[in-house]
N, C-alpha and C. Protein backbone atom coordinates (compact mmCIF):
# COMPACT_ATOMS: atom_id res chain seq x y z
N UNK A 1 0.82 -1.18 0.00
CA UNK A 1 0.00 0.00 0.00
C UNK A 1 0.87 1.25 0.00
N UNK A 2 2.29 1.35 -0.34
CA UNK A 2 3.14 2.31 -0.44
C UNK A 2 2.59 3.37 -1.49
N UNK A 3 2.17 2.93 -2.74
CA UNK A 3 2.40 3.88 -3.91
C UNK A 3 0.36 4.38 -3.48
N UNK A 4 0.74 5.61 -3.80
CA UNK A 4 -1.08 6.83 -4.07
C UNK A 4 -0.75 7.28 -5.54
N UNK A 5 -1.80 7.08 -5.84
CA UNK A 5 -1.82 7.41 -7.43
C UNK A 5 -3.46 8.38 -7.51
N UNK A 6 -3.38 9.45 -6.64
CA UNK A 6 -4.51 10.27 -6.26
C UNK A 6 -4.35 11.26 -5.54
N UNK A 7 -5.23 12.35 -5.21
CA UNK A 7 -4.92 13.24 -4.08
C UNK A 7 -5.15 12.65 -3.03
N UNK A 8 -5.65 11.44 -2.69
CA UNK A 8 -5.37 11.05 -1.20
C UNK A 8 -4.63 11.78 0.17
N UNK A 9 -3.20 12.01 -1.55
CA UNK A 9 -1.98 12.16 -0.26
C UNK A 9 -1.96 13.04 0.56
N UNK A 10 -1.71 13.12 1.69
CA UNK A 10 -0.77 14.37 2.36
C UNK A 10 0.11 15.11 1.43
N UNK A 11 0.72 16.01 1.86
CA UNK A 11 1.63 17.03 1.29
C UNK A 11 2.63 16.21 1.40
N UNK A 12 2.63 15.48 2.48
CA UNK A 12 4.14 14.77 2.89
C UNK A 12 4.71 13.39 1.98
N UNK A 13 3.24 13.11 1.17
CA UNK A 13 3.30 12.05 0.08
C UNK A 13 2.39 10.95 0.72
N UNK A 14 1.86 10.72 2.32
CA UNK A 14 1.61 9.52 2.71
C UNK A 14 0.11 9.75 2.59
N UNK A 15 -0.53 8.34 2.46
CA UNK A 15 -1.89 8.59 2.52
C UNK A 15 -2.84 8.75 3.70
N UNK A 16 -3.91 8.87 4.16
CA UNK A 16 -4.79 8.97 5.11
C UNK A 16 -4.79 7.39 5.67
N UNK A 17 -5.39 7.45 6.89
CA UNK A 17 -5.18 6.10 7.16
C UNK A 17 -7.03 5.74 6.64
N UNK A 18 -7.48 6.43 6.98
CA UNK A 18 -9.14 6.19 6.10
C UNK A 18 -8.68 5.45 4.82
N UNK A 19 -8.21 6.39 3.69
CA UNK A 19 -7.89 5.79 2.48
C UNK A 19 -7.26 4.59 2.59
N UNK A 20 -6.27 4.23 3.58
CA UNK A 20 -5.24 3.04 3.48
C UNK A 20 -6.44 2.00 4.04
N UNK A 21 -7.42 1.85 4.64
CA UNK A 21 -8.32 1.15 5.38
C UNK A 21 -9.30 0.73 3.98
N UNK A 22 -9.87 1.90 3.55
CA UNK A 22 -10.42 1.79 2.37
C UNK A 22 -10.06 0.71 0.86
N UNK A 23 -8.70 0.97 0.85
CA UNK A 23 -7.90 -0.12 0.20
C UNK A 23 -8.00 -1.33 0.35
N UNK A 24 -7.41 -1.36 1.69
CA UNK A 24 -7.21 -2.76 2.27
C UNK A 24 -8.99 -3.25 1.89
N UNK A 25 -9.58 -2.93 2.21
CA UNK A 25 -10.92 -3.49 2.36
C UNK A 25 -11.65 -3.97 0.74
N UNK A 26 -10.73 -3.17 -0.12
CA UNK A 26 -11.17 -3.58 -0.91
C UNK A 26 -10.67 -4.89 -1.85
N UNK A 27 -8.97 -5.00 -1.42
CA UNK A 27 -8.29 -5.52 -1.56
C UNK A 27 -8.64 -7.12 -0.93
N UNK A 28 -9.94 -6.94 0.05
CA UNK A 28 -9.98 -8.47 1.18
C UNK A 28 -10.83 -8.64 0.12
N UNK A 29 -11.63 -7.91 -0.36
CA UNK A 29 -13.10 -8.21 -0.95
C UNK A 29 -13.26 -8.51 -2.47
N UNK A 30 -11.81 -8.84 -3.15
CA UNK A 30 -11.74 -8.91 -4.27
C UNK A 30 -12.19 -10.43 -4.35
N UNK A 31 -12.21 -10.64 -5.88
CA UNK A 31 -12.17 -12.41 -6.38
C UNK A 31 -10.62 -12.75 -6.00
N UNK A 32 -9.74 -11.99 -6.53
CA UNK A 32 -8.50 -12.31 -6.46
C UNK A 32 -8.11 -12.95 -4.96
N UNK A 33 -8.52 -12.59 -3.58
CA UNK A 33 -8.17 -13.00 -2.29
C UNK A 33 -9.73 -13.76 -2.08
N UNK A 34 -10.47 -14.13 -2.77
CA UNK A 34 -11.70 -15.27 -2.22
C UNK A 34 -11.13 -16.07 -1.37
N UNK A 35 -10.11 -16.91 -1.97
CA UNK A 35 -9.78 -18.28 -1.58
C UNK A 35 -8.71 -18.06 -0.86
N UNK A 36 -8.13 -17.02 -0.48
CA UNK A 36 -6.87 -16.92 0.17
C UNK A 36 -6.59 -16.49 1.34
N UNK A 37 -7.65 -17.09 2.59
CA UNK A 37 -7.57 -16.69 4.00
C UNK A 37 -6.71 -16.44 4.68
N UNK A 38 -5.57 -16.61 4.48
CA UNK A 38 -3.90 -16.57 5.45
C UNK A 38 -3.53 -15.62 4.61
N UNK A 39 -3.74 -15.18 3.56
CA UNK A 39 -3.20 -14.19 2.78
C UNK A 39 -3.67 -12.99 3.24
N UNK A 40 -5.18 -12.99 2.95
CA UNK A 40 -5.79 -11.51 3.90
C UNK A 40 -5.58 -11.39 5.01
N UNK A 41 -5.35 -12.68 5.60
CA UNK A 41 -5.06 -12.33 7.29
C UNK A 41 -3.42 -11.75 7.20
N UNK A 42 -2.72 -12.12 6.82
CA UNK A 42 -1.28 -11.90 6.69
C UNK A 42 -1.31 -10.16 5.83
N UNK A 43 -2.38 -9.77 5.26
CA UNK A 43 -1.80 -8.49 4.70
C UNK A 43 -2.94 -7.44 5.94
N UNK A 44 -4.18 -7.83 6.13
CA UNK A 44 -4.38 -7.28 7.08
C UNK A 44 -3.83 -6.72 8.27
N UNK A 45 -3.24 -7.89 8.81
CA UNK A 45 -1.88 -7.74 10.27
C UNK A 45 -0.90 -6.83 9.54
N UNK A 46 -0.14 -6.44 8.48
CA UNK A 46 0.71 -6.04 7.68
C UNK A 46 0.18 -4.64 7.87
N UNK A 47 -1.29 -4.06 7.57
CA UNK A 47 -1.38 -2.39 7.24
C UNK A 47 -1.74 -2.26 8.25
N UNK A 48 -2.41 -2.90 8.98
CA UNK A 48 -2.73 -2.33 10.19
C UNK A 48 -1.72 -2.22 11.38
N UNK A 49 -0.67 -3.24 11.23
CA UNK A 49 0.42 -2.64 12.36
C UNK A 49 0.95 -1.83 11.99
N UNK A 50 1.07 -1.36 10.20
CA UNK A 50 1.91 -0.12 9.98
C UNK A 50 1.13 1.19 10.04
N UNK A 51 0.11 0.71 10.24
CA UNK A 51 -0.86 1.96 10.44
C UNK A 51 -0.75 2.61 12.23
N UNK A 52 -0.53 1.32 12.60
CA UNK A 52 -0.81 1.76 14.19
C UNK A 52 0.89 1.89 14.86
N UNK A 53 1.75 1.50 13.71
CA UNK A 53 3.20 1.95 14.55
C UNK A 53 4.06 2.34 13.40
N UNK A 54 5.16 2.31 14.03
CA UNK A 54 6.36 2.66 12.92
C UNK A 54 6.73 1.14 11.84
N UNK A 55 6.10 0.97 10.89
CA UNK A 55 6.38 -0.11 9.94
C UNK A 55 8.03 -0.44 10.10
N UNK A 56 9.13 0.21 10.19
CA UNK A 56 10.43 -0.63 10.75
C UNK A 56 10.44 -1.56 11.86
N UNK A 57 9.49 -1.42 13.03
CA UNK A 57 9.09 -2.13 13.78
C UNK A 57 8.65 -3.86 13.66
N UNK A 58 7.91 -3.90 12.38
CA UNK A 58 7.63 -4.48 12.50
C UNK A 58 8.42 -5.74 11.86
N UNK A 59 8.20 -7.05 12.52
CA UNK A 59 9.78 -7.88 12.49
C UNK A 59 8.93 -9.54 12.13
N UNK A 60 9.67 -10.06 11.39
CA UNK A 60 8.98 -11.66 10.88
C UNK A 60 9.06 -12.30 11.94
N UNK A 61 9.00 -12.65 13.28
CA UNK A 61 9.04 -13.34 14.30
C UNK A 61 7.52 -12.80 14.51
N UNK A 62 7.33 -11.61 14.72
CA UNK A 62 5.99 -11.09 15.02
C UNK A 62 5.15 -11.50 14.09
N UNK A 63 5.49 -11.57 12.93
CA UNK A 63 4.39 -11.73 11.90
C UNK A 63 4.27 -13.09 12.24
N UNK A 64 5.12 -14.31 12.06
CA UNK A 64 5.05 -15.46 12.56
C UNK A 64 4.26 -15.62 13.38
N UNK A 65 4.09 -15.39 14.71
CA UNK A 65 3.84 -15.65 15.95
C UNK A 65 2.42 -15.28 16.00
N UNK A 66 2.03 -13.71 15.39
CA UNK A 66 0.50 -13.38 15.32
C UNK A 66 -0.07 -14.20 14.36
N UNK A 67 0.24 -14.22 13.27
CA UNK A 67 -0.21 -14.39 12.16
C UNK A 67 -0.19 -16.13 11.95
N UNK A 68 0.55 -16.89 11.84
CA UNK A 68 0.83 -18.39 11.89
C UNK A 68 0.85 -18.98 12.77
N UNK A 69 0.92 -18.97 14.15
CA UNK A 69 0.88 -19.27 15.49
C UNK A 69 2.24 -19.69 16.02
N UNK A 70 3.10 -19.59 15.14
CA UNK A 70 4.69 -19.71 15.79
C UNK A 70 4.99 -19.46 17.15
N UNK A 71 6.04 -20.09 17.97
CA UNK A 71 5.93 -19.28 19.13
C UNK A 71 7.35 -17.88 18.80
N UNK A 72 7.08 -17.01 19.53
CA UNK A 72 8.24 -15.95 19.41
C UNK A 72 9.35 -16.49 18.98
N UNK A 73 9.99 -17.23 20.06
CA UNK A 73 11.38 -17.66 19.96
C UNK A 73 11.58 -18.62 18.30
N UNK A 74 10.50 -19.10 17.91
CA UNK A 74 10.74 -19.60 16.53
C UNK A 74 12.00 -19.15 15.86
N UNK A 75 12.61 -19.86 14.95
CA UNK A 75 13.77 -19.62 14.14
C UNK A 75 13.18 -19.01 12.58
N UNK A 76 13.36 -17.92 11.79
CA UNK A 76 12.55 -17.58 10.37
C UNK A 76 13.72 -18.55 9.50
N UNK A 77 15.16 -18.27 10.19
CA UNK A 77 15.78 -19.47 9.15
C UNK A 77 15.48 -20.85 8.70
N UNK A 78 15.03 -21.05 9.94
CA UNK A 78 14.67 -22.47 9.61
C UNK A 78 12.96 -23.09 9.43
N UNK A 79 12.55 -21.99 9.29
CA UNK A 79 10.90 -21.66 8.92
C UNK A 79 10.65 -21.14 8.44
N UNK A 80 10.92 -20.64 6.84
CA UNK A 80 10.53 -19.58 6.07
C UNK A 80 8.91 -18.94 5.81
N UNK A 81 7.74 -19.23 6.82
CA UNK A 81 6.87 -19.80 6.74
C UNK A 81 6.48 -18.01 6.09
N UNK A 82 7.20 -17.19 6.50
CA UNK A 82 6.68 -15.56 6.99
C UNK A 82 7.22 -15.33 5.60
N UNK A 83 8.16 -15.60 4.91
CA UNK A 83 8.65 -15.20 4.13
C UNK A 83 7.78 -15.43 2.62
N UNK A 84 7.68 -16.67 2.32
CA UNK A 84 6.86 -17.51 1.36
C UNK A 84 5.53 -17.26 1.48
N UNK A 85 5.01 -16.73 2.68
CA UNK A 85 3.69 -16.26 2.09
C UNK A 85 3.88 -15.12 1.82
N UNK A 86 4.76 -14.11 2.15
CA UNK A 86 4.92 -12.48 1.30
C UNK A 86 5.03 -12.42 0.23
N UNK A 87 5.86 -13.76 -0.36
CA UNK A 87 6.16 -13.70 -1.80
C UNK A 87 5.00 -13.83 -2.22
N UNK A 88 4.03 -14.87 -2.04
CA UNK A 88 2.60 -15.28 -2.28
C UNK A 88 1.90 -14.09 -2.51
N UNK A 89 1.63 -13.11 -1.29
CA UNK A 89 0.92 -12.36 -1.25
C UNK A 89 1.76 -10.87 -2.39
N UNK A 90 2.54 -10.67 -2.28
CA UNK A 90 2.95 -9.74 -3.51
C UNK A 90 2.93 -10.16 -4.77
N UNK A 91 2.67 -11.63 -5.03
CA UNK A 91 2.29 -11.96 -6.22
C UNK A 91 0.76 -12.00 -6.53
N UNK A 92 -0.16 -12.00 -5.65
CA UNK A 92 -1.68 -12.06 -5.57
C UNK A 92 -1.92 -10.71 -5.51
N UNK A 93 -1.04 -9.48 -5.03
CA UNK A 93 -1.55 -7.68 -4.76
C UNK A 93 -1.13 -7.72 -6.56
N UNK A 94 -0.23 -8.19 -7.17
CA UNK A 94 0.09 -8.04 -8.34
C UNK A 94 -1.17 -7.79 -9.66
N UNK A 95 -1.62 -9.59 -9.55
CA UNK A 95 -2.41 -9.67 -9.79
C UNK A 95 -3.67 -9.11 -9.87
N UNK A 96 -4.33 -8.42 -8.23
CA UNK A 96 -5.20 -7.98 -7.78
C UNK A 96 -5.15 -6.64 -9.11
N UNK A 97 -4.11 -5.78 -8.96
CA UNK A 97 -3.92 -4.46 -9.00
C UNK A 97 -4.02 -4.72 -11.00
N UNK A 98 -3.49 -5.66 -11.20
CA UNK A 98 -3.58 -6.07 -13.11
C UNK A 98 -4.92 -5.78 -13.27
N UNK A 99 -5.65 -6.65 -12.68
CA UNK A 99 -7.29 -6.99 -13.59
C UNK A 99 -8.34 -6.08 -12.39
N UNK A 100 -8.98 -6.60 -11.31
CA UNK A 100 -9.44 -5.82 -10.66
C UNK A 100 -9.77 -4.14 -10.08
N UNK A 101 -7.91 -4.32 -9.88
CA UNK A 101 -7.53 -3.16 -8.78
C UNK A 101 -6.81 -1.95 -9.54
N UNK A 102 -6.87 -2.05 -11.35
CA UNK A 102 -6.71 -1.25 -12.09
C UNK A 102 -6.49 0.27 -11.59
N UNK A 103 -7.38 0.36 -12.16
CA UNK A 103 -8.72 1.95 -11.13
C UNK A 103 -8.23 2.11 -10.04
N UNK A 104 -7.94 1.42 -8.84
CA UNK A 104 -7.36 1.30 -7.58
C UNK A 104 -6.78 2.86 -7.23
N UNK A 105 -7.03 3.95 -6.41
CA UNK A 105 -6.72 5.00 -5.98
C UNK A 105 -5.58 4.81 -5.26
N UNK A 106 -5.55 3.81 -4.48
CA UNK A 106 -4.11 3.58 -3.39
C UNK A 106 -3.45 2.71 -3.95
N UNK A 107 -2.14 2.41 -3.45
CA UNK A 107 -1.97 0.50 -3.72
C UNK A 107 -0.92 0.79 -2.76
């Protein structure tokens, strides 16, 4: 949800968090994420912690642990579990944003 391709923005370039909510929502509600429950859950947890903190914060042990049920101390080396679904899911926002999410004001 980095790039605004609208006045959305702030002056500062970033978007509203309304608009970024707006996105996301539309983004759960596509055909493209029907079938892909760990995916919306995994990009959901994704804007909304960067919405509610500093996105450097946020760290693949956490995503693990909320999101997959890992425990904290989990290893990501030896569990790419956090990783392989990002790839997943930036290949499905891809998609989304091709056919659907064209038009799309945020992304």
């Amino acid at each position: 949800m980095a790039e605004n391709t609208t006045s959305e923005a702030h002056p500062n370039g970033t978007i509203s968090r309304e608009a970024a909510l707006d996105a996301l929502h539309r983004v759960l509600g596509s055909h493209a994420f029907a079938n892909a429950a760990r995916l919306r859950e995994l990009l959901s947890f994704v804007v909304q912690r960067t919405l509610d903190s500093d996105p450097g914060r946020l760290k693949e042990q956490e995503v693990g642990a909320e999101v997959y049920g890992r425990e904290l101390s989990y290893d990501p080396h030896n569990d790419p579990v956090v990783r392989v679904a990002a790839r997943q899911l930036r290949f499905k926002l891809t998609d989304y944003y091709a056919v659907e999410g064209q038009a799309d004001p945020v992304r």
